[in-house]
N, C-alpha and C. Protein backbone atom coordinates (compact mmCIF):
# COMPACT_ATOMS: atom_id res chain seq x y z
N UNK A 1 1.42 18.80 32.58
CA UNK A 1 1.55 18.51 31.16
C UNK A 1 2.19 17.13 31.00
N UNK A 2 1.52 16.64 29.81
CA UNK A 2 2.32 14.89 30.21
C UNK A 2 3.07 15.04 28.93
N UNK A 3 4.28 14.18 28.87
CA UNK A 3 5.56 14.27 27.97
C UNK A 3 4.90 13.92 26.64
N UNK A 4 4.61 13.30 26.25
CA UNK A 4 4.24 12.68 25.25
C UNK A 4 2.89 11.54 25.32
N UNK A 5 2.10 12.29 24.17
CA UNK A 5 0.57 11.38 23.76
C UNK A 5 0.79 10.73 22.68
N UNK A 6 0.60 9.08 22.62
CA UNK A 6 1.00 8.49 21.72
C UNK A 6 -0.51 7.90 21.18
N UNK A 7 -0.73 8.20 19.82
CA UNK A 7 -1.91 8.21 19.18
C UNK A 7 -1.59 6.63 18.07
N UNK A 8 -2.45 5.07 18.86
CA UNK A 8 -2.57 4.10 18.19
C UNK A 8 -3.35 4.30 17.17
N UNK A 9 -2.77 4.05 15.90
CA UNK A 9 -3.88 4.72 14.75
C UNK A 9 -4.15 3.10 14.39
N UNK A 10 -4.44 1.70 14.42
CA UNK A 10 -4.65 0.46 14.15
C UNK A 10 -5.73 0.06 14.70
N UNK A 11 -6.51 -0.20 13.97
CA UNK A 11 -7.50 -0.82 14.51
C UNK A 11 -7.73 -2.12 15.08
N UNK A 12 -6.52 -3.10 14.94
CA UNK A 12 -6.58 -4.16 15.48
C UNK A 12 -5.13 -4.04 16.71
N UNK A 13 -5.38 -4.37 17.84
CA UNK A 13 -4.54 -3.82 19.01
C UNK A 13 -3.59 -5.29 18.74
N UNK A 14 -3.80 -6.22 17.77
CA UNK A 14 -2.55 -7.26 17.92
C UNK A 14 -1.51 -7.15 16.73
N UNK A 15 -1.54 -5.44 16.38
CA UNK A 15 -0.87 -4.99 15.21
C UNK A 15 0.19 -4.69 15.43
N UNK A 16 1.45 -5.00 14.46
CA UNK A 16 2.88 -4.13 15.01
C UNK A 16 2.94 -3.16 15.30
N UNK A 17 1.88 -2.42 14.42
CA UNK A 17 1.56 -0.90 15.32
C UNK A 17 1.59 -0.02 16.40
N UNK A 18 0.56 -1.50 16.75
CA UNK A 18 0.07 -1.17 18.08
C UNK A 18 1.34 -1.77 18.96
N UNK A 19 1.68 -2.65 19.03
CA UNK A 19 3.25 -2.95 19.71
C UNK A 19 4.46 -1.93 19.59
N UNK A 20 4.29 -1.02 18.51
CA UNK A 20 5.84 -0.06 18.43
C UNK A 20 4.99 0.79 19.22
N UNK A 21 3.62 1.34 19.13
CA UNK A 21 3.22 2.48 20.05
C UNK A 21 3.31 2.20 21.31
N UNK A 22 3.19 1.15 22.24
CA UNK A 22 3.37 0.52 23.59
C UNK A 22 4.90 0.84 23.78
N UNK A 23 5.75 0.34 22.90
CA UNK A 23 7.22 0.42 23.09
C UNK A 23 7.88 1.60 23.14
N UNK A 24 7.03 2.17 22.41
CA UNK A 24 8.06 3.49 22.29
C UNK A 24 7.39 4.53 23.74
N UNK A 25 5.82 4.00 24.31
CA UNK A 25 5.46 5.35 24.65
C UNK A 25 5.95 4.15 26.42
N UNK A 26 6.62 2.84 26.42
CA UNK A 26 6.43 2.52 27.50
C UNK A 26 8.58 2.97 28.23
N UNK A 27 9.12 3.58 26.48
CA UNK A 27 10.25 4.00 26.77
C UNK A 27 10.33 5.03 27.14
N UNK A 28 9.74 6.24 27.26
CA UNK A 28 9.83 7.45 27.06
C UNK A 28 9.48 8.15 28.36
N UNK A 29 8.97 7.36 29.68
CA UNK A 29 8.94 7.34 30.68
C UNK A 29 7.59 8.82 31.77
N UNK A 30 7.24 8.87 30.71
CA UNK A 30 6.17 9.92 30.99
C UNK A 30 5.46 9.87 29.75
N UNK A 31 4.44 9.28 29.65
CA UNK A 31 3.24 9.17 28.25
C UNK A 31 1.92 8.20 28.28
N UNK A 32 1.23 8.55 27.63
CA UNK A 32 0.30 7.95 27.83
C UNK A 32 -0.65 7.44 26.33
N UNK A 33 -0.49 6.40 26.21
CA UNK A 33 -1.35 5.96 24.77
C UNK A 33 -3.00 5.65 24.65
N UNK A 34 -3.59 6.70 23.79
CA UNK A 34 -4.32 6.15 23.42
C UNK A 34 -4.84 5.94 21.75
N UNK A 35 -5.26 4.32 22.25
CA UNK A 35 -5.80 3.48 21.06
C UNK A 35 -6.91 4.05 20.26
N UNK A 36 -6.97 4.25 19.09
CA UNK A 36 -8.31 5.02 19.10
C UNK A 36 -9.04 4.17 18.46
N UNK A 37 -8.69 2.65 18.17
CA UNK A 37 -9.95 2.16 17.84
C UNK A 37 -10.63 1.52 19.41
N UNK A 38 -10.19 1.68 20.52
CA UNK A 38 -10.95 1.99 22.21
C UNK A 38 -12.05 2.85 22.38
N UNK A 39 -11.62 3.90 21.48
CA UNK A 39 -12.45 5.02 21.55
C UNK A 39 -14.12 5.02 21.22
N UNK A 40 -15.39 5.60 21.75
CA UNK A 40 -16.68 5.42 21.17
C UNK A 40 -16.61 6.91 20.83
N UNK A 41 -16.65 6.85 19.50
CA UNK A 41 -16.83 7.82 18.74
C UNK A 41 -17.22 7.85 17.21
N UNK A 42 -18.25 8.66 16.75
CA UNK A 42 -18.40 9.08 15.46
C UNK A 42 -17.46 9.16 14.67
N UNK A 43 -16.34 8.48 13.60
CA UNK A 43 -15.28 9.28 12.96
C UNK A 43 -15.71 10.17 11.67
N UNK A 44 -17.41 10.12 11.44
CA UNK A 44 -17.63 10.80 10.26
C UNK A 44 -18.22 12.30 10.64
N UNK A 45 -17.67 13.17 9.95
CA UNK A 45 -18.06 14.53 10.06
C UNK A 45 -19.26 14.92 9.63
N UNK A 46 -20.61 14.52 10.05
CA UNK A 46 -21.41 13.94 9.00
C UNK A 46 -22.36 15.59 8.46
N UNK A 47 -22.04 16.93 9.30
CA UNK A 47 -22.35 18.00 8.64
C UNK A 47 -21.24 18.99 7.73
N UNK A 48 -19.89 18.33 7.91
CA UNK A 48 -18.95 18.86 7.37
C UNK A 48 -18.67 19.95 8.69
N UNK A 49 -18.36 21.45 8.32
CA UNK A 49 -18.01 22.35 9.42
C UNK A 49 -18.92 23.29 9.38
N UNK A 50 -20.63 22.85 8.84
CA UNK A 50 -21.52 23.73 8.83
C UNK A 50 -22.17 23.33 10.09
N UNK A 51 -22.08 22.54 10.94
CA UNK A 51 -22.82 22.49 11.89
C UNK A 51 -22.08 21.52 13.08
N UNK A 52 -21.64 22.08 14.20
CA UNK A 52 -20.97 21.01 14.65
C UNK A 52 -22.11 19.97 15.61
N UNK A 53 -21.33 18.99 15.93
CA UNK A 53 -21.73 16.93 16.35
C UNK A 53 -21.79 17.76 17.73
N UNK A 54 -22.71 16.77 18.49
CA UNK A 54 -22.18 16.96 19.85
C UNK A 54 -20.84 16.04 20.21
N UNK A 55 -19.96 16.43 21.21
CA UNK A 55 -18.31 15.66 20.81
C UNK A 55 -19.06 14.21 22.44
N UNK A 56 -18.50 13.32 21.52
CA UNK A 56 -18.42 12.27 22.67
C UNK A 56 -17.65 12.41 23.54
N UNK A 57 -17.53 11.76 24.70
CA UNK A 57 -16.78 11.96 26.04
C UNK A 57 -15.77 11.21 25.67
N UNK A 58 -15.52 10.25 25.23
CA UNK A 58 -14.04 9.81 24.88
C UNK A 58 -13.39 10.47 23.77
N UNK A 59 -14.40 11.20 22.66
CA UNK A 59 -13.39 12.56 22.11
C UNK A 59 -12.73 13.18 22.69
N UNK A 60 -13.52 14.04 23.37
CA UNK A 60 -13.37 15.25 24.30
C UNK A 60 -12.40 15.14 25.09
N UNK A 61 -12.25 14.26 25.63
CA UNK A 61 -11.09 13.06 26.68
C UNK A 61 -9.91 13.35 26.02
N UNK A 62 -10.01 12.71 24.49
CA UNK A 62 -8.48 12.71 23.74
C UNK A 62 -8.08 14.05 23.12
N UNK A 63 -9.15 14.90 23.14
CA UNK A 63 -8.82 16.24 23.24
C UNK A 63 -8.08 16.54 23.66
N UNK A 64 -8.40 17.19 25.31
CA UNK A 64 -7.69 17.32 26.24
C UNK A 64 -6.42 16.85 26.21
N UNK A 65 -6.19 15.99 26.47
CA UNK A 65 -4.92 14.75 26.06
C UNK A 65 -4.13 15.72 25.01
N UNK A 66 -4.74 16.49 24.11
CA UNK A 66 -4.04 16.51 22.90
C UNK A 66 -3.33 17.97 23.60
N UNK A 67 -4.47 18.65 24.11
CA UNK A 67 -3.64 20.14 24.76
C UNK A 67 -2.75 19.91 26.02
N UNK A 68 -2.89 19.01 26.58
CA UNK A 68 -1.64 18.28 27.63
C UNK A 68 -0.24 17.49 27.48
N UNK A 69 -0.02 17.45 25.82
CA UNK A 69 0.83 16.69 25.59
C UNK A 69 2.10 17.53 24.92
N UNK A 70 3.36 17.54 25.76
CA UNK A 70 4.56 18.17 25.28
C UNK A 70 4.91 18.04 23.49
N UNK A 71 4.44 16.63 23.82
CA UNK A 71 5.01 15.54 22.00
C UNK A 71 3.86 14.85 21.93
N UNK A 72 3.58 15.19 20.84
CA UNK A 72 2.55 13.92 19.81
C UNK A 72 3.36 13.19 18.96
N UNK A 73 2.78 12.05 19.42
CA UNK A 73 2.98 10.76 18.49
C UNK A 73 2.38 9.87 17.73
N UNK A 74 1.94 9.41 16.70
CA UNK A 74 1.33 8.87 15.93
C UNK A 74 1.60 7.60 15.13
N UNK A 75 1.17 7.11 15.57
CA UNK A 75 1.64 5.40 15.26
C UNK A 75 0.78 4.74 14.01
N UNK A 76 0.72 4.76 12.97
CA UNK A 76 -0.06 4.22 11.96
C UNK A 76 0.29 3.98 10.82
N UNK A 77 -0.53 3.00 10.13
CA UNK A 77 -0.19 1.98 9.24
C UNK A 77 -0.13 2.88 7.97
N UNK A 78 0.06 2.37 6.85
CA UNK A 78 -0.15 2.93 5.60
C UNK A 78 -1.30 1.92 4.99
N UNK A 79 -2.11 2.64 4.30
CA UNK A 79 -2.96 1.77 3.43
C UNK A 79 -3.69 2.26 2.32
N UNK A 80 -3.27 1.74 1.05
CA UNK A 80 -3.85 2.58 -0.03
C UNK A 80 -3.43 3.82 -0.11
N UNK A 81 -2.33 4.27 0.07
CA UNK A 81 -1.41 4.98 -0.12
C UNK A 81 -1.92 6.12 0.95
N UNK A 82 -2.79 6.28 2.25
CA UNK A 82 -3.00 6.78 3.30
C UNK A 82 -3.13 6.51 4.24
N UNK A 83 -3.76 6.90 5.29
CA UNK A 83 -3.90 6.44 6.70
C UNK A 83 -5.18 5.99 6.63
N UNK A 84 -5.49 5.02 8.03
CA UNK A 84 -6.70 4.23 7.81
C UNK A 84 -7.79 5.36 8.37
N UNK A 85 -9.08 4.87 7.61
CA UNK A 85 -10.46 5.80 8.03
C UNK A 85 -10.56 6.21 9.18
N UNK A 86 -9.86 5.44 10.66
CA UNK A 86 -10.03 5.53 11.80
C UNK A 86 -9.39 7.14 11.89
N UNK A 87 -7.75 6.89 11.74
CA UNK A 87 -7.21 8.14 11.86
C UNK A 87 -7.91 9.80 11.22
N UNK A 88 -8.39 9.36 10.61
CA UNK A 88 -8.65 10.40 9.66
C UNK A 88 -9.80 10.99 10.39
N UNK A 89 -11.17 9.80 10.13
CA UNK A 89 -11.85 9.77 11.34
C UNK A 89 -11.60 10.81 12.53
N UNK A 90 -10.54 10.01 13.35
CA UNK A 90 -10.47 10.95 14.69
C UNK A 90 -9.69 12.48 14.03
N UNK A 91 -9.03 12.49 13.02
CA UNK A 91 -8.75 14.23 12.70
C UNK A 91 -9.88 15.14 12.52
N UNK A 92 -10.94 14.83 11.73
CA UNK A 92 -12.22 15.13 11.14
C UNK A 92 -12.87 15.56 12.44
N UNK A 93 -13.01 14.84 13.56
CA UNK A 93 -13.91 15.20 14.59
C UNK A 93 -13.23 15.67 15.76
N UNK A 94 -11.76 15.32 15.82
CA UNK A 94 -11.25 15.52 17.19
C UNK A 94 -10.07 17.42 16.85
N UNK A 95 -9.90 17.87 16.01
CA UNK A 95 -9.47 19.44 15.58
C UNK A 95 -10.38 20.15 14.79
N UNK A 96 -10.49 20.92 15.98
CA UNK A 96 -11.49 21.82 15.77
C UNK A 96 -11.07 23.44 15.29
N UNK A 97 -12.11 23.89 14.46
CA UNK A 97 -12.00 25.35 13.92
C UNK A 97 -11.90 26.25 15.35
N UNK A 98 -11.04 27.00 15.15
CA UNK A 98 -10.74 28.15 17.03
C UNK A 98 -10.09 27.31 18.02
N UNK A 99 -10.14 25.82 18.30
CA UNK A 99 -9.79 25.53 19.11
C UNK A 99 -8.23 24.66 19.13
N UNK A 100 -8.26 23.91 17.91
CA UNK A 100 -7.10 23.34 17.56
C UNK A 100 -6.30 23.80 16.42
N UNK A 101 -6.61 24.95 15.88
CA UNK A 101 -6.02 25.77 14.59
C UNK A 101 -7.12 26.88 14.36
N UNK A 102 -6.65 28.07 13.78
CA UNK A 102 -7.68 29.25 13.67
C UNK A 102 -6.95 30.01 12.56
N UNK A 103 -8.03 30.76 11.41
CA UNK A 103 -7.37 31.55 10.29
C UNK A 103 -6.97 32.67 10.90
N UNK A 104 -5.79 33.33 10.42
CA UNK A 104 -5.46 34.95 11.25
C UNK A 104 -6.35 35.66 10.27
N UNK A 105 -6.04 36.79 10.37
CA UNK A 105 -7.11 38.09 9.22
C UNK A 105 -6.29 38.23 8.01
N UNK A 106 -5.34 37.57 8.04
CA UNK A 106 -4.33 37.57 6.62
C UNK A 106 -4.87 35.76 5.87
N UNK A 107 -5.52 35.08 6.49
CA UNK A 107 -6.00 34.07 5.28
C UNK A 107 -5.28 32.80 6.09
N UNK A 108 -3.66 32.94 6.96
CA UNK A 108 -2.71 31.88 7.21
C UNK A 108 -3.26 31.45 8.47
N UNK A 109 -3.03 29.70 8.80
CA UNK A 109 -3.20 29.16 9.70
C UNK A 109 -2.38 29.38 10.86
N UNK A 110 -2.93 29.19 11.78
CA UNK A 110 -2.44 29.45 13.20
C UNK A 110 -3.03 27.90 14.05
N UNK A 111 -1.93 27.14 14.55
CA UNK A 111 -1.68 26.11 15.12
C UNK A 111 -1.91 26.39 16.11
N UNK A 112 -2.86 25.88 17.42
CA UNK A 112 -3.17 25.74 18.75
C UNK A 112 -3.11 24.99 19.66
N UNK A 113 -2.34 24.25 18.83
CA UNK A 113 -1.92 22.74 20.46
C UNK A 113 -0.23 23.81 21.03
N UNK A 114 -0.41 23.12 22.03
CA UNK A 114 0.55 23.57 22.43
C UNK A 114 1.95 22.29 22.59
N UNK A 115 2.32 21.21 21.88
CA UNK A 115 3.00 20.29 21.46
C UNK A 115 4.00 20.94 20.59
N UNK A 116 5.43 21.52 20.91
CA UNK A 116 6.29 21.52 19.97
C UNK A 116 7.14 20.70 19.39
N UNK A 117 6.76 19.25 20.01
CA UNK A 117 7.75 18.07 19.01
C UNK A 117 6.34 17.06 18.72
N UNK A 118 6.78 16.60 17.64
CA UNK A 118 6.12 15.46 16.86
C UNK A 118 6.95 13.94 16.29
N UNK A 119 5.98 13.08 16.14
CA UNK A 119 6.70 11.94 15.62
C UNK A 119 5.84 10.82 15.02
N UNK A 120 6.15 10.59 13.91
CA UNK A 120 5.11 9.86 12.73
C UNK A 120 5.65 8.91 12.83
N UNK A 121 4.81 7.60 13.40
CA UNK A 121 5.62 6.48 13.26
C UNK A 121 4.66 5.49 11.87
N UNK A 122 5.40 5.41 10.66
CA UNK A 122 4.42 4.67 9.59
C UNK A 122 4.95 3.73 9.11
N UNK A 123 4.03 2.60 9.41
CA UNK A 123 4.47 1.21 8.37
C UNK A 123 3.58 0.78 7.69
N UNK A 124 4.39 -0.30 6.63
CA UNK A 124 3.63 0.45 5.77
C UNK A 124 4.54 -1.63 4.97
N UNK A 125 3.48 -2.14 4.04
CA UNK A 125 3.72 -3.32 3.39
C UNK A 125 4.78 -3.06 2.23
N UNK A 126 4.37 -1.47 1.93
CA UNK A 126 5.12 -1.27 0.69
C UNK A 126 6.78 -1.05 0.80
N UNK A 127 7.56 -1.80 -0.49
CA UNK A 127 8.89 -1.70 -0.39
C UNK A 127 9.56 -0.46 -0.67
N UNK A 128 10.80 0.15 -0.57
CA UNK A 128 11.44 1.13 0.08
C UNK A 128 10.95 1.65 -1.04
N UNK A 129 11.62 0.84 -2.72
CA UNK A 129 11.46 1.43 -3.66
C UNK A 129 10.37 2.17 -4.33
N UNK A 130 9.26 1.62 -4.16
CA UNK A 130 8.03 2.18 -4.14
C UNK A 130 7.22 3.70 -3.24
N UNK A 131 8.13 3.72 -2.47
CA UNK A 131 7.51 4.42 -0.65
C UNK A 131 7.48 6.15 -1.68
N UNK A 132 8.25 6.83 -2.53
CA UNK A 132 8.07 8.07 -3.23
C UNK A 132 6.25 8.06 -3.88
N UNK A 133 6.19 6.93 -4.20
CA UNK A 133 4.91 6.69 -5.33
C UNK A 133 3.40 6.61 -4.28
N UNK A 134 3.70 5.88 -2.59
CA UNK A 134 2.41 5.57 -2.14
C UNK A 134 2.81 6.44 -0.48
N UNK A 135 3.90 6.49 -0.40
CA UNK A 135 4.01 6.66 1.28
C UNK A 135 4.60 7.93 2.09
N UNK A 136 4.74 9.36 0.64
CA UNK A 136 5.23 9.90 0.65
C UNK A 136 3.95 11.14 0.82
N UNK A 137 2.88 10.93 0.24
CA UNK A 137 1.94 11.59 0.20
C UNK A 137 0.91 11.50 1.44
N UNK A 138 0.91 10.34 2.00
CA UNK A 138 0.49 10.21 3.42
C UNK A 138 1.10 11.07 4.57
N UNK A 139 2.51 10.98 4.29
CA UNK A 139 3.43 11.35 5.41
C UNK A 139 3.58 12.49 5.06
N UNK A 140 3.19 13.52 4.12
CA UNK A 140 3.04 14.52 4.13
C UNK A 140 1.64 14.92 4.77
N UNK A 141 0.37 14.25 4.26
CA UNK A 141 -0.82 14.48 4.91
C UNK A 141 -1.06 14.80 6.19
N UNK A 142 -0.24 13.90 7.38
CA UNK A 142 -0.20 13.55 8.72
C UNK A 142 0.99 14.29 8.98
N UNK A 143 1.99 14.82 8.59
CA UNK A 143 2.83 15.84 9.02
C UNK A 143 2.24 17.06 8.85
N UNK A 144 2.77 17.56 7.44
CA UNK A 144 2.59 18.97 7.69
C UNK A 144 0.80 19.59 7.42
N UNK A 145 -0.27 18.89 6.95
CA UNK A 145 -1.29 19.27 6.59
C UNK A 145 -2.32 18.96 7.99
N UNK A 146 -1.70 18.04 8.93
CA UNK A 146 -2.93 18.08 9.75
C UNK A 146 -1.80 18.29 11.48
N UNK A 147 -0.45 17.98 11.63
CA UNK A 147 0.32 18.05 12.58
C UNK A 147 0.95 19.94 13.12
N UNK A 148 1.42 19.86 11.79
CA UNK A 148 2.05 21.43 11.98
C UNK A 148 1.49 22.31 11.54
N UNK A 149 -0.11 22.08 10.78
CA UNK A 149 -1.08 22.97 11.04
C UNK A 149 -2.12 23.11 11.83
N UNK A 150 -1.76 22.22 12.99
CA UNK A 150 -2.40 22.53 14.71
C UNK A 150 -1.34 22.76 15.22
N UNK A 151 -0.20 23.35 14.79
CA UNK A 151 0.91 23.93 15.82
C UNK A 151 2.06 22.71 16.44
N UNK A 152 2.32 21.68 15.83
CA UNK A 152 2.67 20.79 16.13
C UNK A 152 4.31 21.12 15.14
N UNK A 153 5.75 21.71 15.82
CA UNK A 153 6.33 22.43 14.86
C UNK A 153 7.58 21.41 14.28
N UNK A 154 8.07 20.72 15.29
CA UNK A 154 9.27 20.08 14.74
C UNK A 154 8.30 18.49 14.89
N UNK A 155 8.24 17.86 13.70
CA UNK A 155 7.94 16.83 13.71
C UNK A 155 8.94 16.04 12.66
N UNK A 156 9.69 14.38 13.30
CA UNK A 156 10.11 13.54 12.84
C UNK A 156 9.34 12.21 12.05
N UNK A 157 9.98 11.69 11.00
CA UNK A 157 9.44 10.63 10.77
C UNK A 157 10.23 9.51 10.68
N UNK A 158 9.32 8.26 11.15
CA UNK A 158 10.37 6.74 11.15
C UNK A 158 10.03 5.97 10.12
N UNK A 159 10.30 5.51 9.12
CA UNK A 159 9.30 4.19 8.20
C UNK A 159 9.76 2.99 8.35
N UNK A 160 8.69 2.14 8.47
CA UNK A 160 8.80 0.99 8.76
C UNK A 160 8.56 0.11 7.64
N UNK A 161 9.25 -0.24 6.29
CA UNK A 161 8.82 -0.41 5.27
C UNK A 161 8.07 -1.97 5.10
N UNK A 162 8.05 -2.35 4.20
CA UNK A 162 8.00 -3.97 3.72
C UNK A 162 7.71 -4.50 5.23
N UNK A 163 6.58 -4.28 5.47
CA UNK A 163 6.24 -5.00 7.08
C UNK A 163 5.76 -6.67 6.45
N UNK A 164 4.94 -6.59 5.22
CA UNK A 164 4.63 -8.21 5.70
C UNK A 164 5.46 -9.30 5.10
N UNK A 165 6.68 -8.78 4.47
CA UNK A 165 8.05 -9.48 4.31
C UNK A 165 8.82 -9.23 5.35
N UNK A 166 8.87 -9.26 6.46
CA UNK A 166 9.62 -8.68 7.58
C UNK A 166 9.92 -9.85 8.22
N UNK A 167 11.21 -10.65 8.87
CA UNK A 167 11.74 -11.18 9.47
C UNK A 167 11.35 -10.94 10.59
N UNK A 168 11.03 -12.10 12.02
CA UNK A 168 10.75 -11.57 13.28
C UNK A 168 11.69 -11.08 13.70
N UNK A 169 13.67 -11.22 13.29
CA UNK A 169 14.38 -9.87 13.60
C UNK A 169 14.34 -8.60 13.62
N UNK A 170 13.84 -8.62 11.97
CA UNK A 170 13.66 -7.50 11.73
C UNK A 170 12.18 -6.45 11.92
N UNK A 171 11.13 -7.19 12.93
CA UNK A 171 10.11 -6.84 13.45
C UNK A 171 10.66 -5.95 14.59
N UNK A 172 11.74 -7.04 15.57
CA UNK A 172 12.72 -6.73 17.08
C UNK A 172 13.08 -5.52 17.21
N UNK A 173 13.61 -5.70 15.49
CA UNK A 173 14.81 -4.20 15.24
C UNK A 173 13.88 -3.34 15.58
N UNK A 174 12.90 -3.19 14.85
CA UNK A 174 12.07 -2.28 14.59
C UNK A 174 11.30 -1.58 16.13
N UNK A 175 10.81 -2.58 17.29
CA UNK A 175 10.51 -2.68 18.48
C UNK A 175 11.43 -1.77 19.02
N UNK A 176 12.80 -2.20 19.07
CA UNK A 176 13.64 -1.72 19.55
C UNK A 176 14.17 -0.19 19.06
N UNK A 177 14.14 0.00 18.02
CA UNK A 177 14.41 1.06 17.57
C UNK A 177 13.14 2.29 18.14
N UNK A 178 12.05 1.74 18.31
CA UNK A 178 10.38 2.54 18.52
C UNK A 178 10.79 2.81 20.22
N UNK A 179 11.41 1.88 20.97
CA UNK A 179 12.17 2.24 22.43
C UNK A 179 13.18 3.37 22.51
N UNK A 180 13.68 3.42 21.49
CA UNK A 180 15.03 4.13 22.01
C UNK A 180 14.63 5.83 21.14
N UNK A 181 13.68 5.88 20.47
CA UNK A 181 13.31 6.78 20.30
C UNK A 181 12.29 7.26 21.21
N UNK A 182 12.11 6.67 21.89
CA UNK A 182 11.08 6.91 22.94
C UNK A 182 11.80 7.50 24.21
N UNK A 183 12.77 6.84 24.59
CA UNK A 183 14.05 7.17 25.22
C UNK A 183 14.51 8.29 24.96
N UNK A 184 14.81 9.05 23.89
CA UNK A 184 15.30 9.99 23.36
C UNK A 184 14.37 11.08 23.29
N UNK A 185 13.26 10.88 22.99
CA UNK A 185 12.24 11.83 23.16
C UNK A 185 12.02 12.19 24.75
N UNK A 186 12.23 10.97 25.96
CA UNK A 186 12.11 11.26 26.96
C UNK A 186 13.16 12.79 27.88
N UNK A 187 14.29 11.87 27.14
CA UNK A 187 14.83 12.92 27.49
C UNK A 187 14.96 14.33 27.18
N UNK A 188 14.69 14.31 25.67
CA UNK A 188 14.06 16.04 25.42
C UNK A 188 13.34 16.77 25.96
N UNK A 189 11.85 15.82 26.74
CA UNK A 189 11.02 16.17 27.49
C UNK A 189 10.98 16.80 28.69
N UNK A 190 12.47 16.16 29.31
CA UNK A 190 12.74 16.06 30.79
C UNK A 190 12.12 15.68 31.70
N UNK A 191 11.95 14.28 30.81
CA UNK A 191 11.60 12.73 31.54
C UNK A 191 12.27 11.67 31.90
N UNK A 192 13.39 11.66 31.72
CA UNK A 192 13.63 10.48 31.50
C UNK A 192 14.31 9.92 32.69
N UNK A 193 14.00 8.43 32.71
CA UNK A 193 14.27 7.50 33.76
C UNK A 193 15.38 7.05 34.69
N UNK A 194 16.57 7.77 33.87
CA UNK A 194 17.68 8.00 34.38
C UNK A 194 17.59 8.71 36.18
């Protein structure tokens, strides 16, 4: 089982994003990231759940990944008050009905990863003051509507606000802070480098 799968939700790999997901998953001393705009895959569900896609091999891949991973992590931007098409994308095609969540005979979801820690890492242009109005409804989306209803139970969140007013200090901070939570997660894992 590997400690933690850290899920690049950016489509451009020269994104802060994509730099806090490197940092945090290169702190945490057992993890493995993948980028999912790397990935060749369909992100559109294009029969809905009346008929399933055949799954590409780099789905299927991050599948796996997903039932091997102690901690999920999720690294992605805010935009338009959600996550980008990519992410969503890979939710749509990569959790599946029976396999990554299943209804019981009472109507309630039942979560099937086997990941009991989580961690939302979201930044996001918008300022703090604003974050109730655009960034609050995302981070609910990607927590509890698509994380801890595949069984994903204690999940944290970090915000990374006002990114494109951001000082290259306050980029550092931010780097640094995505390490030491990574660090910290390691050691929950009973990974860590120590």
């Amino acid at each position: 089982m590997t400690g933690a799968l850290v899920l690049d939700a950016h489509p451009d790999g020269r994104s802060l994003t994509a730099a806090i997901a490197r940092r945090y998953a290169d702190a945490h001393a057992d993890s493995r990231v993948i980028a999912l705009r790397d990935l060749d895959f369909d992100p559109i569900l294009r029969f809905g759940y009346r008929e399933r896609m055949t799954m590409e091999p780099d789905l299927d891949e991050a599948r796996r990944a997903l039932h091997d991973a102690q901690t999920v992590v999720i690294a992605t931007p805010l935009w338009w008050g959600s996550v980008p098409a990519l992410l969503k994308g890979f939710f749509d095609r990569a959790l599946l009905p029976r396999q990554e969540y299943r209804y019981r005979p009472s109507g309630l979801p039942e979560g099937l990863l086997p990941a009991r820690n989580g961690r939302l890492l979201l930044l996001a242009d918008t300022p703090a003051l604003l974050t109730p109005f655009t960034g609050v409804p995302a981070q609910r989306h990607v927590v509890q509507n698509t994380m801890r209803f595949c069984g994903v139970r204690s999940v944290r969140t970090t915000r990374m606000l006002n990114v494109r007013q951001a000082s290259p200090a306050r980029r550092e901070a931010w780097l640094d802070r995505a390490a030491r939570l990574g660090s910290v997660d390691g050691v929950r894992d009973g990974r860590s480098r120590v």
